[in-house]
Protein backbone atom coordinates (compact mmCIF):
# COMPACT_ATOMS: atom_id res chain seq x y z
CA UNK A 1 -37.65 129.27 -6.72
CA UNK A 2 -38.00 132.27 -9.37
CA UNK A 3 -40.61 134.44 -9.12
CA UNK A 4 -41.30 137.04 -11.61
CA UNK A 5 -43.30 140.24 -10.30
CA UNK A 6 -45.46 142.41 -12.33
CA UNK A 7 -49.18 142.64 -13.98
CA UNK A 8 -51.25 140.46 -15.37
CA UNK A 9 -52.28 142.25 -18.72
CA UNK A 10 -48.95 144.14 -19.53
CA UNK A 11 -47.66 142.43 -23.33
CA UNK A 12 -44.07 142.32 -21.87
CA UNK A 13 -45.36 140.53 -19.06
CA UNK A 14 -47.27 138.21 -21.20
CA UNK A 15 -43.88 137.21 -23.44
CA UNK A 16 -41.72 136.83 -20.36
CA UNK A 17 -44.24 134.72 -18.69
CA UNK A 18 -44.30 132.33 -22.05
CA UNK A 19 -40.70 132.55 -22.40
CA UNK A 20 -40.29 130.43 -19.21
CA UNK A 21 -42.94 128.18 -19.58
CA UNK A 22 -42.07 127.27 -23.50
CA UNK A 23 -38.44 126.72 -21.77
CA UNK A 24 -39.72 124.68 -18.64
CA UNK A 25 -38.53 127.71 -16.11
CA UNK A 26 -40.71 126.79 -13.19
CA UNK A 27 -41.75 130.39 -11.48
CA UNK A 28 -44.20 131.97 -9.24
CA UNK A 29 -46.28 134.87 -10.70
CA UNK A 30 -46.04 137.73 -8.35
CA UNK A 31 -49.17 139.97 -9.37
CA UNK A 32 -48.88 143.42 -8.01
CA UNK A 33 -52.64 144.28 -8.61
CA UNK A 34 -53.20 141.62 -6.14
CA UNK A 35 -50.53 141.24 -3.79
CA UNK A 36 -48.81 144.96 -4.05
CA UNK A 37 -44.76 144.51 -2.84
CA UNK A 38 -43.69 144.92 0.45
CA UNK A 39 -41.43 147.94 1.62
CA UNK A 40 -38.61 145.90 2.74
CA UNK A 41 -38.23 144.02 -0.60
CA UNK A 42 -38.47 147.20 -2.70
CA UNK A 43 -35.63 148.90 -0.74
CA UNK A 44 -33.80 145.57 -1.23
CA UNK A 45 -34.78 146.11 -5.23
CA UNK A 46 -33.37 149.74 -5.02
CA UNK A 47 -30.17 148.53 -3.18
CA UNK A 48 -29.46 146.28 -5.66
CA UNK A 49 -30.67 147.90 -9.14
CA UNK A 50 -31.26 151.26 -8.00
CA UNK A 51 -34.09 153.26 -7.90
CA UNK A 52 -33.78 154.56 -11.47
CA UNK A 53 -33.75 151.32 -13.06
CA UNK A 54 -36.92 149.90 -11.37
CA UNK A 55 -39.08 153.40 -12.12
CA UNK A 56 -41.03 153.19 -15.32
CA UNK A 57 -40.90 156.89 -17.09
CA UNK A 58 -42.74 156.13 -19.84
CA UNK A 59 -45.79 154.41 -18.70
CA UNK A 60 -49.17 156.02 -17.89
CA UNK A 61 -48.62 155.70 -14.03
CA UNK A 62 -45.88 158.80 -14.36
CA UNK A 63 -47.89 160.40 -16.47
CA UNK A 64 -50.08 160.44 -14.08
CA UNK A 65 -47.99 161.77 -11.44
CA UNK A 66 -48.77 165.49 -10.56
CA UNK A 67 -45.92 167.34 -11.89
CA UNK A 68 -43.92 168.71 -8.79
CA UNK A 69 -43.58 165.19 -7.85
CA UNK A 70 -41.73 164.42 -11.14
CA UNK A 71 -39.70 166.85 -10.55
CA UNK A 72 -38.91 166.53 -7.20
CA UNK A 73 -37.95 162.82 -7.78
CA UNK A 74 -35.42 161.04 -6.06
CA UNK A 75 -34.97 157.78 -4.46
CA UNK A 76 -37.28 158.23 -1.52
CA UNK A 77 -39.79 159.51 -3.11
CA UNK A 78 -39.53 156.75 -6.12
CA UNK A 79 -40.05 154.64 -3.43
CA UNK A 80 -42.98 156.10 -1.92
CA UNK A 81 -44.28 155.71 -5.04
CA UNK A 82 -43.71 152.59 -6.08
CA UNK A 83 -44.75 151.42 -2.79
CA UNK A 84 -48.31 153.35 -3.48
CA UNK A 85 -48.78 152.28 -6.90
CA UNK A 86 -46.93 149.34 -7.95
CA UNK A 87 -47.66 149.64 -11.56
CA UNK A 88 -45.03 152.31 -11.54
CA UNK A 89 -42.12 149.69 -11.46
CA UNK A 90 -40.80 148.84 -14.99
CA UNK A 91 -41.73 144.96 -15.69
CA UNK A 92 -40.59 142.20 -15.60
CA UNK A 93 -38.60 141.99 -12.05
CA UNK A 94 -37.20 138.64 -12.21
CA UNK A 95 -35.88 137.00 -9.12
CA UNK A 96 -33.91 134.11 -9.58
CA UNK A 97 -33.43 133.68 -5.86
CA UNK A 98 -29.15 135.12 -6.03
CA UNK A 99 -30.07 138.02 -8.44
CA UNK A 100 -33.00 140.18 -9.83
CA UNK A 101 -33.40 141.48 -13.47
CA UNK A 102 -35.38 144.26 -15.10
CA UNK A 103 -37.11 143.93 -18.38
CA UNK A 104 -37.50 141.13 -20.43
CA UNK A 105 -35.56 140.07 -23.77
CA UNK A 106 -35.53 136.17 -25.12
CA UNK A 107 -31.32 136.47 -25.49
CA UNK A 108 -31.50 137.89 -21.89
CA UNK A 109 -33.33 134.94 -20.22
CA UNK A 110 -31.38 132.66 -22.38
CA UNK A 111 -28.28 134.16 -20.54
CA UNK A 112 -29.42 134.08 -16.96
CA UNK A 113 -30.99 130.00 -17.27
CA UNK A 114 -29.02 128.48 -19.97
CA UNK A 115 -25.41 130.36 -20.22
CA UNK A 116 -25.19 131.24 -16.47
């Protein structure tokens, strides 16, 4: 089964999750808020994408982020906080069960369900 992983309210969240309903992708909605992500599936994440591709920079989690942290960063500390505040990982993750995807684009989704 797919499963898609982010928030609720974020707009590229929003147009991924009616991309694959308007195109009769059946997924499960992974809500961080609710269900946060476990440590061994991150790692997994960071394995396969790496670390800098699942870190959001420009969101207002990092801005958040005291200073010395952002720039101390490196892959165990992205985890750490991506395991603390999940918000921090760049959205969509799609998991299409053999391989996961950041972002969202409509030629993008196109290519991983209809030209695989």
């Amino acid at each position: 089964m797919v499963t898609i992983y982010g928030i609720p309210n974020c707009d590229t969240m929003k147009k991924a999750r009616a991309w694959l309903g308007e195109n009769a992708v059946d997924c499960h909605f992974h809500d961080y808020k609710k269900a946060g992500i476990d440590e061994r599936r991150l790692r997994s994440w960071v394995a396969e994408l790496g670390w800098e591709a699942l870190l959001n920079r420009r969101g207002v989690m990092w801005r958040k982020l005291p200073q010395r942290i952002k720039e101390g960063i490196d892959e165990e500390t992205a985890v750490r906080v991506m395991l603390e505040a999940p918000s921090i990982i760049k959205r969509p993750v799609l998991d299409t069960g053999t391989a996961r995807y950041v972002g969202f684009s409509p030629e993008q989704y196109a290519q991983i369900f209809f030209n695989p």
